[in-house]
Protein backbone atom coordinates (compact mmCIF):
# COMPACT_ATOMS: atom_id res chain seq x y z
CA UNK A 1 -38.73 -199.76 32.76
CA UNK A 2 -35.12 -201.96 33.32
CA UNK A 3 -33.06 -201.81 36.49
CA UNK A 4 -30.98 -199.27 35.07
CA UNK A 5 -33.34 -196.23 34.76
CA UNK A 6 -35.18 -197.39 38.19
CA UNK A 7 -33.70 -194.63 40.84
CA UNK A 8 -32.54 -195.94 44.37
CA UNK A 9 -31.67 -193.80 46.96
CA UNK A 10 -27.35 -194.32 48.06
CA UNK A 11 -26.90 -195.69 51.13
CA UNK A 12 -23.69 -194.59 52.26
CA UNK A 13 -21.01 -196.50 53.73
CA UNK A 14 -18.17 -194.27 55.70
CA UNK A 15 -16.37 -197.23 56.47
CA UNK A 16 -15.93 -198.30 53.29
CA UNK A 17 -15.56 -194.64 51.73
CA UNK A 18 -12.47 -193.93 53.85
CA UNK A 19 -11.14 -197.65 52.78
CA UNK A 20 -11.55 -196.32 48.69
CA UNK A 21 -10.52 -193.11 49.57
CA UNK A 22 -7.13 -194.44 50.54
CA UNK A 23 -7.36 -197.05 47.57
CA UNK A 24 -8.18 -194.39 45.27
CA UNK A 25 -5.06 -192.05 46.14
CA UNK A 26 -2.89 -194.74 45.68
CA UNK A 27 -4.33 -197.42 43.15
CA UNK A 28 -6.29 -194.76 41.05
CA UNK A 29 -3.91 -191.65 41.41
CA UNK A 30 -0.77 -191.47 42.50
CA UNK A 31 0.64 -195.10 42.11
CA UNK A 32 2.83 -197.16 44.59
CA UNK A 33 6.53 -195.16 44.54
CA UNK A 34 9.16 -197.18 44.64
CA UNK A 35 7.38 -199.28 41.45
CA UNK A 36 5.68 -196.71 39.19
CA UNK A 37 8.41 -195.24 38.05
CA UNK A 38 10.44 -198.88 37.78
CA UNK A 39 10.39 -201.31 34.73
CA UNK A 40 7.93 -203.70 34.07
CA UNK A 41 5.99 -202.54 37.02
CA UNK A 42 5.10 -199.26 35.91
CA UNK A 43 3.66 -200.54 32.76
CA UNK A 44 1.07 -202.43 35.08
CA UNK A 45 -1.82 -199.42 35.63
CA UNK A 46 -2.47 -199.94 39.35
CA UNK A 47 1.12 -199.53 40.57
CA UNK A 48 1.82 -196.78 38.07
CA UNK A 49 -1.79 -195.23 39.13
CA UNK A 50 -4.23 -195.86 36.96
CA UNK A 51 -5.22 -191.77 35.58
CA UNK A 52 -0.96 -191.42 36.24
CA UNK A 53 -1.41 -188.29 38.42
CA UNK A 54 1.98 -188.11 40.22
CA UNK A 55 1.33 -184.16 41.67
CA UNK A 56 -1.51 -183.01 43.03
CA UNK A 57 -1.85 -178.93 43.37
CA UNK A 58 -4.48 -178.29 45.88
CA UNK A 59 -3.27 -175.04 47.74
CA UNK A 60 -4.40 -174.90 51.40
CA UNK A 61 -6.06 -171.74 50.62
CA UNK A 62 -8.54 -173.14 48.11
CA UNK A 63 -9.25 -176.31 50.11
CA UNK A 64 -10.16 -173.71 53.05
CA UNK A 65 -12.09 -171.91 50.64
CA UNK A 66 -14.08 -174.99 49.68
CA UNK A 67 -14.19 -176.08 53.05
CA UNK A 68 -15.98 -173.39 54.67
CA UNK A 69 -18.74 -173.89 52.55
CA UNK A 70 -19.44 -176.89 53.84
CA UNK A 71 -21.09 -177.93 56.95
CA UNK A 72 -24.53 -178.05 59.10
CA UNK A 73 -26.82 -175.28 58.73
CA UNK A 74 -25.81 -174.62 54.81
CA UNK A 75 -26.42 -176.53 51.81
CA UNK A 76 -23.08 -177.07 48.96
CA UNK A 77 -23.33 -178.15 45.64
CA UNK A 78 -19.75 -178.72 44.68
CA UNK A 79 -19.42 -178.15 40.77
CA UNK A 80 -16.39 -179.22 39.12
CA UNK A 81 -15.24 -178.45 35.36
CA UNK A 82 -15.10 -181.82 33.08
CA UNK A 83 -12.22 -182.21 31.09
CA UNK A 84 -11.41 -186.30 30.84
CA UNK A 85 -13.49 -188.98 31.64
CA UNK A 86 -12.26 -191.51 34.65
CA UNK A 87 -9.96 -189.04 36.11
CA UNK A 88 -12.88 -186.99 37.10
CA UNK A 89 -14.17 -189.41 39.63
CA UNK A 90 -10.72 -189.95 40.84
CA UNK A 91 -9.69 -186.12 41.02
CA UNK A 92 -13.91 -185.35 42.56
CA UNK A 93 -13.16 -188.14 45.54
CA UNK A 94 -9.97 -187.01 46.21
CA UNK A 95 -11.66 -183.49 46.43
CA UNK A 96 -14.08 -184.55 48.31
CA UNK A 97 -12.17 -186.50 50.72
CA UNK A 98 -10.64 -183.35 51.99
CA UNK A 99 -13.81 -180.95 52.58
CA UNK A 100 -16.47 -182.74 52.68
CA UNK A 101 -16.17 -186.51 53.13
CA UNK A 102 -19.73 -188.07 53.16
CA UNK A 103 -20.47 -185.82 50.00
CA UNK A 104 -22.87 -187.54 47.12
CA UNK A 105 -21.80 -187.67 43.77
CA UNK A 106 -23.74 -187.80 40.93
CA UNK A 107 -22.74 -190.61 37.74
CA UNK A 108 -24.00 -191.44 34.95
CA UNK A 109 -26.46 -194.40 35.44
CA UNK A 110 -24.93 -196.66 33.21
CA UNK A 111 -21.98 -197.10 35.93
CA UNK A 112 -24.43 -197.04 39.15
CA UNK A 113 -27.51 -199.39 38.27
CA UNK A 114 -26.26 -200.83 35.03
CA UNK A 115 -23.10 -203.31 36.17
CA UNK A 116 -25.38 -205.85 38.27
CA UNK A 117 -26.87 -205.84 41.83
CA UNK A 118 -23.77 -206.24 43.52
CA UNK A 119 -22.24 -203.61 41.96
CA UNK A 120 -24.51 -201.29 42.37
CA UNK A 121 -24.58 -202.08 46.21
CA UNK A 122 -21.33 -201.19 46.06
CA UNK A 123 -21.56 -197.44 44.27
CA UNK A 124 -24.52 -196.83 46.59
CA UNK A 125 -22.38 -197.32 49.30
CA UNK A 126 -19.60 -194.56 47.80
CA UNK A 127 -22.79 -192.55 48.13
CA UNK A 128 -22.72 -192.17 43.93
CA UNK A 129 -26.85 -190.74 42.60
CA UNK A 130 -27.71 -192.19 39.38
CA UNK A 131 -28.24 -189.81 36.90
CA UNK A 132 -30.55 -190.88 34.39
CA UNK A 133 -31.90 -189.20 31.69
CA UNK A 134 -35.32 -188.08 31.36
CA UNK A 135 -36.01 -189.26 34.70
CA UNK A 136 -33.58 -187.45 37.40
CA UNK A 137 -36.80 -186.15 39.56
CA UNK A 138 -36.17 -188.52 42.21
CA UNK A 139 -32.04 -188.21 41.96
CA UNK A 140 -32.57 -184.37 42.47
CA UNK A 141 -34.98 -184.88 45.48
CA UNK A 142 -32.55 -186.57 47.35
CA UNK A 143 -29.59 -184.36 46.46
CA UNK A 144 -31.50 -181.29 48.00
CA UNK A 145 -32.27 -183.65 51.23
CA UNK A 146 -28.93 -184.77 51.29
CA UNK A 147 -27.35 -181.38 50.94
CA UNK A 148 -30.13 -179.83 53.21
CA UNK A 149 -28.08 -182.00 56.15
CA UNK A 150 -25.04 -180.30 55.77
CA UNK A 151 -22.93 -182.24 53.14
CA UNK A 152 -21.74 -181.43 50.20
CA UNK A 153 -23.60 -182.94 46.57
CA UNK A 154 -21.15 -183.29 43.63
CA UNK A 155 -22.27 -182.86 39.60
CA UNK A 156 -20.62 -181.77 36.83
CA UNK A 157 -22.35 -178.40 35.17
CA UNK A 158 -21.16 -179.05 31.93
CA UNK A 159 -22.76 -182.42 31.07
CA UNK A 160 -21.00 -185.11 29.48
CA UNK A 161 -16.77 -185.15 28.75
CA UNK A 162 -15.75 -182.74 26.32
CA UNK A 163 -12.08 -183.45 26.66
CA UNK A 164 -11.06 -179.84 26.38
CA UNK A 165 -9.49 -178.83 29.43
CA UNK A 166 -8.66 -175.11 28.97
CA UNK A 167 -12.06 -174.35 27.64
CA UNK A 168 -15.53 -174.32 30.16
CA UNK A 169 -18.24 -175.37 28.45
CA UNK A 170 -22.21 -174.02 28.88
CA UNK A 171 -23.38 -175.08 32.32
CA UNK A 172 -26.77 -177.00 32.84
CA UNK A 173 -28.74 -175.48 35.15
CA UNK A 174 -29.22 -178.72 37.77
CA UNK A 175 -27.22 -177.16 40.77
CA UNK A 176 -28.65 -173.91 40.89
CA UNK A 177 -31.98 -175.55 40.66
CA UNK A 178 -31.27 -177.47 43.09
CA UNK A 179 -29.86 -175.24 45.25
CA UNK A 180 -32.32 -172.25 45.07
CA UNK A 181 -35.14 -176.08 45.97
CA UNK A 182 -32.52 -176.32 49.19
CA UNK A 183 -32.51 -172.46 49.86
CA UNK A 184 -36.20 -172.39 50.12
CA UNK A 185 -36.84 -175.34 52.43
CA UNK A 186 -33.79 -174.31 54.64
CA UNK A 187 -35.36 -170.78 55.46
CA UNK A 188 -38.51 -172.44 55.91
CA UNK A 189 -37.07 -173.69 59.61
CA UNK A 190 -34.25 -170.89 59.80
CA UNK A 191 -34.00 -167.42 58.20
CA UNK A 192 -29.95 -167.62 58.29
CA UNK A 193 -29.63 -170.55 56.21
CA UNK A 194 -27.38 -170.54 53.33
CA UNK A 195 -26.70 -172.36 50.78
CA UNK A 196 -23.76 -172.30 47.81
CA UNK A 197 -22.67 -173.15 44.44
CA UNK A 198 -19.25 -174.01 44.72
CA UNK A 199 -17.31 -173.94 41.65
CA UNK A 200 -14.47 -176.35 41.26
CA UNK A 201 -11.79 -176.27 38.52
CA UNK A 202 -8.74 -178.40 37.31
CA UNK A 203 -6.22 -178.65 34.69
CA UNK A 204 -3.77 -181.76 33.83
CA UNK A 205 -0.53 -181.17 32.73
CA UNK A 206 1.90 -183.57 31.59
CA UNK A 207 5.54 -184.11 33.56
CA UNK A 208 7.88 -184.02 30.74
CA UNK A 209 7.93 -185.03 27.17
CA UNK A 210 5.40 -187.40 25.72
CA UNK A 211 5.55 -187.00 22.26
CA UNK A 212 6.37 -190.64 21.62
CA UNK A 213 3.51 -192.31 23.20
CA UNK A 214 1.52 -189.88 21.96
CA UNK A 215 2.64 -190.49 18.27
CA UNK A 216 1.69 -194.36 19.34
CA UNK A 217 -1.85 -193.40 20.27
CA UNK A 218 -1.96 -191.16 17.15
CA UNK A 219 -0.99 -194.35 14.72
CA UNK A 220 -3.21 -197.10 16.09
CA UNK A 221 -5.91 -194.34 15.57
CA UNK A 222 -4.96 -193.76 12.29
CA UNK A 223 -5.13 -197.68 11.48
CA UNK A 224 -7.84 -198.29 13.10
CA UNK A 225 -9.84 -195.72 11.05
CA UNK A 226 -8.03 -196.53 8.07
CA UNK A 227 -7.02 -192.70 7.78
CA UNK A 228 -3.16 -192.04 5.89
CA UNK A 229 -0.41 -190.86 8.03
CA UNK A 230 0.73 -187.37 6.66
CA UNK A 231 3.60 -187.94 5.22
CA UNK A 232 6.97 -186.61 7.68
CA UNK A 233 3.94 -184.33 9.38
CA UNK A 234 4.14 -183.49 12.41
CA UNK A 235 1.96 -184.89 15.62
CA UNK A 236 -0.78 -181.78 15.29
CA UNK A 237 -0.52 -182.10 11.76
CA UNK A 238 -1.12 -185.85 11.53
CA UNK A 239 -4.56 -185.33 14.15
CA UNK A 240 -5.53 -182.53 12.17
CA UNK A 241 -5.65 -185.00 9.19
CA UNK A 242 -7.59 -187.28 11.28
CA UNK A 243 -10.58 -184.98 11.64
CA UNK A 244 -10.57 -183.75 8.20
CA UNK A 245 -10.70 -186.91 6.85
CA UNK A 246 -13.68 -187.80 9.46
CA UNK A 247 -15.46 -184.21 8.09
CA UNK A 248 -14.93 -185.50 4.93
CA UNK A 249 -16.83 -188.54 5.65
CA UNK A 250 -19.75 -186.49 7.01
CA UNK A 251 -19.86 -183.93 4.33
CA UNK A 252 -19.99 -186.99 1.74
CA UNK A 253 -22.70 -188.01 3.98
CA UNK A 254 -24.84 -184.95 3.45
CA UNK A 255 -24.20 -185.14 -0.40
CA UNK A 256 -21.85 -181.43 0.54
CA UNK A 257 -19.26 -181.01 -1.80
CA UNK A 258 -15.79 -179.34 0.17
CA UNK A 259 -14.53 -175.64 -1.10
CA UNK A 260 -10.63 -176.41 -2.36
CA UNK A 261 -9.16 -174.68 0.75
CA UNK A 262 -12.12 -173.92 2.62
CA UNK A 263 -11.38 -173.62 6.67
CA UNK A 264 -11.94 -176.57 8.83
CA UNK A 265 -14.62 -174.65 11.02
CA UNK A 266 -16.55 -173.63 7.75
CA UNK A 267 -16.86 -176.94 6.63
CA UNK A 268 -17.76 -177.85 9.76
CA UNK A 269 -20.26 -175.29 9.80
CA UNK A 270 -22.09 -176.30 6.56
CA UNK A 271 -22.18 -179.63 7.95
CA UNK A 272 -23.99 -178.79 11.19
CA UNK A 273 -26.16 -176.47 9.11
CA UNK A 274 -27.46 -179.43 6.93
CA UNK A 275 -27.72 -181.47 9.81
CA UNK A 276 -30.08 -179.31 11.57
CA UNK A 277 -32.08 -178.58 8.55
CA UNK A 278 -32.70 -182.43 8.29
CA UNK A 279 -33.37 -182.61 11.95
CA UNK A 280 -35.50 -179.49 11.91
CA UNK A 281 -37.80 -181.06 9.55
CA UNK A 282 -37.78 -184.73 10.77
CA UNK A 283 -39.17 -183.64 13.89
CA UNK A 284 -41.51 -180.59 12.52
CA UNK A 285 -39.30 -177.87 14.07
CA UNK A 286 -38.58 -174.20 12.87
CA UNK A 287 -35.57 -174.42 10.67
CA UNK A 288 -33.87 -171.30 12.00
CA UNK A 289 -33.81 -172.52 15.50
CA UNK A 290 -30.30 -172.72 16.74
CA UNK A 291 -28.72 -176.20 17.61
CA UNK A 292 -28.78 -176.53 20.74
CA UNK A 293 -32.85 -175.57 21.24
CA UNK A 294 -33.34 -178.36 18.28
CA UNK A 295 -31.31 -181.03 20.02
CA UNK A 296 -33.35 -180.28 23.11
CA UNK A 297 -36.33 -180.90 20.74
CA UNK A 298 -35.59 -183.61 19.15
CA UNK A 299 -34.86 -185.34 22.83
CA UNK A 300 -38.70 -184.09 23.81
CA UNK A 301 -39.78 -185.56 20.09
CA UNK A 302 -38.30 -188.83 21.08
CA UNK A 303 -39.48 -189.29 24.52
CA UNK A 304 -43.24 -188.82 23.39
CA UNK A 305 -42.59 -191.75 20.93
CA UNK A 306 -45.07 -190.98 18.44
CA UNK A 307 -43.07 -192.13 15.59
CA UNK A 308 -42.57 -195.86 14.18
CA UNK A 309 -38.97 -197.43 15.16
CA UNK A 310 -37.66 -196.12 12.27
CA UNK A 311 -37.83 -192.73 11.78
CA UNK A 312 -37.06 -192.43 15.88
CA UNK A 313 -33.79 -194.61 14.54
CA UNK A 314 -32.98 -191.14 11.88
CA UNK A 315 -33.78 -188.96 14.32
CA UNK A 316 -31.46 -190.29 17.15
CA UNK A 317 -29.14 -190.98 14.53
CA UNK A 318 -29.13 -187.23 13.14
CA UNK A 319 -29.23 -186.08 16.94
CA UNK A 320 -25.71 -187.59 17.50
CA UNK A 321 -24.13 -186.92 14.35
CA UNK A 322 -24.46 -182.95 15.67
CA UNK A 323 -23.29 -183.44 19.12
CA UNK A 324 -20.66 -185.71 17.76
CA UNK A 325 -19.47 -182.96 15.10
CA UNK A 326 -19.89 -180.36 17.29
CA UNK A 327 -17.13 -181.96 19.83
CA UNK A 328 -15.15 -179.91 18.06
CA UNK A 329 -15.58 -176.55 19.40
CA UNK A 330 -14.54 -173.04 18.71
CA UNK A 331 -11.87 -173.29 21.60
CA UNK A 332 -9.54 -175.70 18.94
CA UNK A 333 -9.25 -172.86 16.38
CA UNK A 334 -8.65 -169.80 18.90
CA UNK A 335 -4.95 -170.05 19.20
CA UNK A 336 -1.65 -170.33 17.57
CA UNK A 337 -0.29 -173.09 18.92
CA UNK A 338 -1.37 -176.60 20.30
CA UNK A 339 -0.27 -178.13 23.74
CA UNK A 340 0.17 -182.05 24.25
CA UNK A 341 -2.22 -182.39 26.80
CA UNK A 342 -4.30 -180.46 24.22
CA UNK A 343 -3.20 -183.16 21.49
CA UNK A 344 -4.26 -186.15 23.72
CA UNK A 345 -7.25 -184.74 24.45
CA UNK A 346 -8.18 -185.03 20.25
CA UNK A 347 -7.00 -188.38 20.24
CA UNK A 348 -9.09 -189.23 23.34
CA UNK A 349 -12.20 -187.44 21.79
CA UNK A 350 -11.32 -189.21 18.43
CA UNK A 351 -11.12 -192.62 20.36
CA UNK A 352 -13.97 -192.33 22.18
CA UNK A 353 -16.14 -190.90 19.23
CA UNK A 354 -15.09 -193.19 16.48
CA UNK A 355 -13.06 -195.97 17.53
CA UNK A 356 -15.50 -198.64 18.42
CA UNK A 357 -15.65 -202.54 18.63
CA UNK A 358 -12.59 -203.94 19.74
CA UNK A 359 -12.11 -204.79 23.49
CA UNK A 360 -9.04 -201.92 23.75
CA UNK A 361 -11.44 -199.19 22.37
CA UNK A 362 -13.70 -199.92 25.52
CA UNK A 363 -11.86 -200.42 27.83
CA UNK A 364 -10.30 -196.85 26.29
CA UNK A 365 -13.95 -195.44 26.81
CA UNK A 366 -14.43 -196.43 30.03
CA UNK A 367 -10.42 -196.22 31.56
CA UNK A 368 -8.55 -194.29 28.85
CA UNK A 369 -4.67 -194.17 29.72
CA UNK A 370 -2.44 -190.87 29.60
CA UNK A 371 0.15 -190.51 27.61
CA UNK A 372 2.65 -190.14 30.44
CA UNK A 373 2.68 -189.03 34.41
CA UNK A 374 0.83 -185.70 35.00
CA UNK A 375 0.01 -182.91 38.00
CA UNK A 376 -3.47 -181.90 38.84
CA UNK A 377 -3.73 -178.18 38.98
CA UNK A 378 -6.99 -177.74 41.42
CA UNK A 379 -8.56 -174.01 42.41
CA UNK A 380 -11.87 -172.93 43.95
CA UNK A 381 -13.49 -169.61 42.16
CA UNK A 382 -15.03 -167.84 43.97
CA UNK A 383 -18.59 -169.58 45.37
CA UNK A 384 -21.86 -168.30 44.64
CA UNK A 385 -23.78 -167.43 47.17
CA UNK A 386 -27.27 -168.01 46.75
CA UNK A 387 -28.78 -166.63 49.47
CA UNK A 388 -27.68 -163.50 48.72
CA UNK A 389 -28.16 -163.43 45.50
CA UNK A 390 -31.35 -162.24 43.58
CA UNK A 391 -30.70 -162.65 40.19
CA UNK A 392 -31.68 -165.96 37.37
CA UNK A 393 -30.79 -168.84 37.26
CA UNK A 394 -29.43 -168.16 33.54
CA UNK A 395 -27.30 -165.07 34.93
CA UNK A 396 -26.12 -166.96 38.04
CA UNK A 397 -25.26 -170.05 35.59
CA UNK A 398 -23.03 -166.77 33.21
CA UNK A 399 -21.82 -165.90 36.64
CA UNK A 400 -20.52 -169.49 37.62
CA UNK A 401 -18.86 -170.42 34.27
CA UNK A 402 -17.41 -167.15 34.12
CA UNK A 403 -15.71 -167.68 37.24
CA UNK A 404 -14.62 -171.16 36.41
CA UNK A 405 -12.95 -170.14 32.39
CA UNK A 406 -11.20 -167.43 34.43
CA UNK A 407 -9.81 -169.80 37.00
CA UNK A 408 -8.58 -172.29 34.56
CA UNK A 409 -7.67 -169.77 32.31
CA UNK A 410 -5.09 -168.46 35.60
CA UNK A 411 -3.45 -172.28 35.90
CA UNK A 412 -3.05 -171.98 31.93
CA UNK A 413 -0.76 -168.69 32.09
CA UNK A 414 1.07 -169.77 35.16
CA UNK A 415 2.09 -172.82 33.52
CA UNK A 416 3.08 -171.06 30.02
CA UNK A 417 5.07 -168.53 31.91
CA UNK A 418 6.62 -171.54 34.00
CA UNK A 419 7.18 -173.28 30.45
CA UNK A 420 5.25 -176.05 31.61
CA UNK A 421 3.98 -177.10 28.57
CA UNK A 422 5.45 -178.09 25.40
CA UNK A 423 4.09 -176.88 22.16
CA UNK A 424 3.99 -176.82 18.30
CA UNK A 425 1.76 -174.62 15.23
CA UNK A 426 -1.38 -175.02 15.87
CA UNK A 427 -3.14 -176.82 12.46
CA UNK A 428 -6.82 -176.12 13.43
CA UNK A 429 -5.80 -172.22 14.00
CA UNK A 430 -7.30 -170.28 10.78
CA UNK A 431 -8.14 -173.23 8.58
C-alpha cells in the first residue's frame, strides 16, 4: 500500500487557516478590484479570481441558520450540493469560514496524500481528511471524533462532480452514518446531546452575456475531439452534436446499430443496457440488476482480485464506460430550454470526460476556468436533526436531498423571474 491510500490524521493549523481563508476570498474568489475587471490583468486568474465569483449571496439568515448548528455539546456534518469541481473547495471554505472555522473537510485523496510530503503537510494543516476509496474506516473515525468536539465536518453527499447544478443527485449515506456513530457516543456522556445533518446548497450564475467565450470553449472541444461544427447551429445545438457524436462512438462500440431519429436518451439507454449486460456477466452478476447495484458489484469484484490483470482491465474498463455515459442524466432532457451556465457545465463534463492528454486539458480537470464573472447563490435547507429523528438512514438520506433539490430549485425560479439567466431551445429536450 503507497503513500496515497495510507490515512493520516489532519493536524490543523488556525494560523495558517485564517491566512488561506483571506487568500482564498481574494486570490481564489473574488479577485483583486481595481485589476480584475482591467485589461491584461484580468486575463491573469489570480487577480481576476481564479473560480471568477464576483457576488457572493449568503443571506444572514441562512448563515445564522447554519451557525447555530454548530458548536460544543452537538456534533455538524455540513453537506453541501456538488455542482463544479475547484469552486467547491473555494465556495465550502468560504462557508466554513463564517460558521464554523476549524471545520474538517473531506477531499479526494489524490489532492491530500498524493502531491508529495510537503504538500500534504500543508492540506493537513487546512484540516482537509483524505478520502480514499475502499479504505475510509480510519477517515470516518476521526470525522465523528472531530465533530464529537464541537466543529463542524464537511463532505459532499453526492460523490464525485456531476456538473449539473440545478439537479441534486442520490446522496451516499457517509454523513448520516457518521452522524447517527457521533449521536450514540455523545449520549453515552450526556442525554441532551445533539447532533445534525446540515444541508448546504449553491447555484452559479453568470453576470452577463458569455456566449462568446463559451462558443471558444465549445470549438477547441470540437477540434480536439475531431467532432464537425454544425453548420450556422446554434451554441446548444453545436454541444448537442458533441454528445451524439460521442454516443455514436459508444454504440459503434457495442456493435448497436442507431434507430434513424431515435431520441438521445433511448440511445443512451440501449447503450447502458448492453453495457450492463456485459458487466453483469463479466463479473457473474444477475443480469436484471439495476446499474447502480452492478457498479457497486463490480467495485466489490475488483477489490477481491480474483481475476488475472486482464479481465480486471474489461471490467474497470466497462465500469467507467457506464458512469461515464450515465453523466448524462435525466435532468438534461426535462426542460424546454437550456441556460449558459447549464451549457458550460456540458462542455466542462465533456472536457473533463473526454478531453485528455494535453497539459490545458489538466490543468482544465484540476482548475477549469468559467466562461465569465459569476454570483454564488448559497441557502441552508432546513437541517436534520438526528436526535430527534427515528427513522433510516435511506429515508433520512430521501429527506436530505429532498430538502436540498427544493432549495436549489427556489434560487432557480428567483433568478428566471429576475431574468437572470439567458437562454435558448433546449436540443436534448424530447430527442
Amino acid at each position: 500500500m503507497g503513500r496515497i491510500d495510507v490515512f493520516v490524521a489532519p493536524r490543523p493549523n488556525p494560523a495558517l487557516i485564517k491566512v488561506m481563508t483571506i487568500v482564498n476570498r481574494i486570490v481564489m474568489l473574488r479577485g483583486v478590484p481595481g485589476f480584475r475587471d482591467l485589461l491584461p490583468f484580468n486575463r491573469l486568474a489570480g487577480l481576476r479570481g481564479v473560480a471568477n465569483i464576483r457576488h457572493i449571496d449568503f443571506p444572514v439568515a441562512d448563515q445564522q441558520k447554519l451557525h447555530a448548528c454548530c458548536g460544543e455539546g452537538q456534533a455538524t456534518f455540513i453537506t453541501p450540493n456538488h455542482p463544479e469541481f475547484f469552486t467547491d473547495w473555494m465556495i465550502d471554505k468560504e462557508i466554513v469560514s463564517r460558521v464554523s472555522p476549524l471545520a474538517a473537510s473531506w477531499a479526494t485523496h489524490g489532492v491530500v496524500n498524493g502531491l508529495g510530503r510537503l504538500m500534504q503537510k500543508f492540506w493537513l494543516a487546512n484540516n482537509l481528511i483524505a478520502q480514499i476509496p475502499g479504505n475510509s474506516e480510519a477517515a470516518k473515525a476521526h470525522s465523528v471524533d472531530w465533530a464529537l468536539k464541537g466543529h463542524g465536518v464537511l463532505l459532499h453527499p453526492e460523490g464525485s462532480v456531476g456538473w449539473h447544478g440545478n439537479h441534486v443527485a442520490p446522496l451516499l449515506p457517509g454523513a448520516v452514518e457518521m452522524g447517527l456513530a457521533a449521536l450514540k457516543r455523545g449520549r453515552e456522556t450526556n442525554k441532551d446531546f445533539k447532533v445534525w445533518v446540515a444541508p448546504v446548497v449553491w447555484k452559479l450564475a453568470f453576470i452577463g452575456n458569455v456566449e462568446r467565450p463559451l462558443a471558444r470553449e465549445c470549438a477547441y472541444v470540437e477540434k480536439k475531439l475531431k467532432m464537425e461544427s454544425v453548420a450556422a447551429g446554434s451554441l446548444p445545438e453545436r454541444v448537442y452534436s458533441i454528445y451524439s457524436g460521442l454516443l455514436s462512438l459508444d454504440e459503434q462500440a457495442c456493435g448497436l446499430i442507431a434507430e434513424a431519429g431515435a431520441s438521445f436518451a433511448s440511445r443512451q439507454q440501449r447503450v447502458l443496457a448492453e453495457l450492463g449486460l456485459r458487466l453483469a456477466d463479466a463479473v457473474a452478476a444477475e443480469p436484471d440488476l439495476d446499474l447502480a447495484e452492478l457498479l457497486r458489484r463490480s467495485r466489490r469484484w475488483l477489490r477481491e482480485g480474483k481475476a488475472d490483470a486482464d479481465e480486471q482491465k474489461r471490467v474497470r474498463k466497462l465500469a467507467e464506460t457506464i458512469q461515464r455515459v450515465q453523466r448524462v442524466g435525466s435532468w438534461a432532457f426535462a426542460n424546454q430550454t437550456i441556460t449558459q451556465e447549464e451549457i458550460a457545465e456540458h462542455l466542462k463534463r465533456i472536457r473533463n470526460d473526454y478531453c485528455k492528454g494535453a497539459l490545458r486539458d489538466s490543468i482544465n480537470r484540476f482548475i477549469p476556468q468559467p466562461a465569465g464573472p459569476r454570483c454564488a447563490h448559497i441557502r441552508v435547507p432546513e437541517p436534520l436533526a438526528l436526535h430527534a429523528y427515528d427513522g433510516s438512514v435511506e429515508e433520512a438520506l430521501a429527506v436530505l436531498r429532498s430538502r436540498m433539490q427544493e432549495a436549489v430549485s427556489r434560487i432557480v425560479t428567483k433568478l428566471e423571474a429576475a431574468g437572470g439567466f439567458i437562454s435558448y431551445p433546449n436540443p436534448f429536450y424530447h430527442r
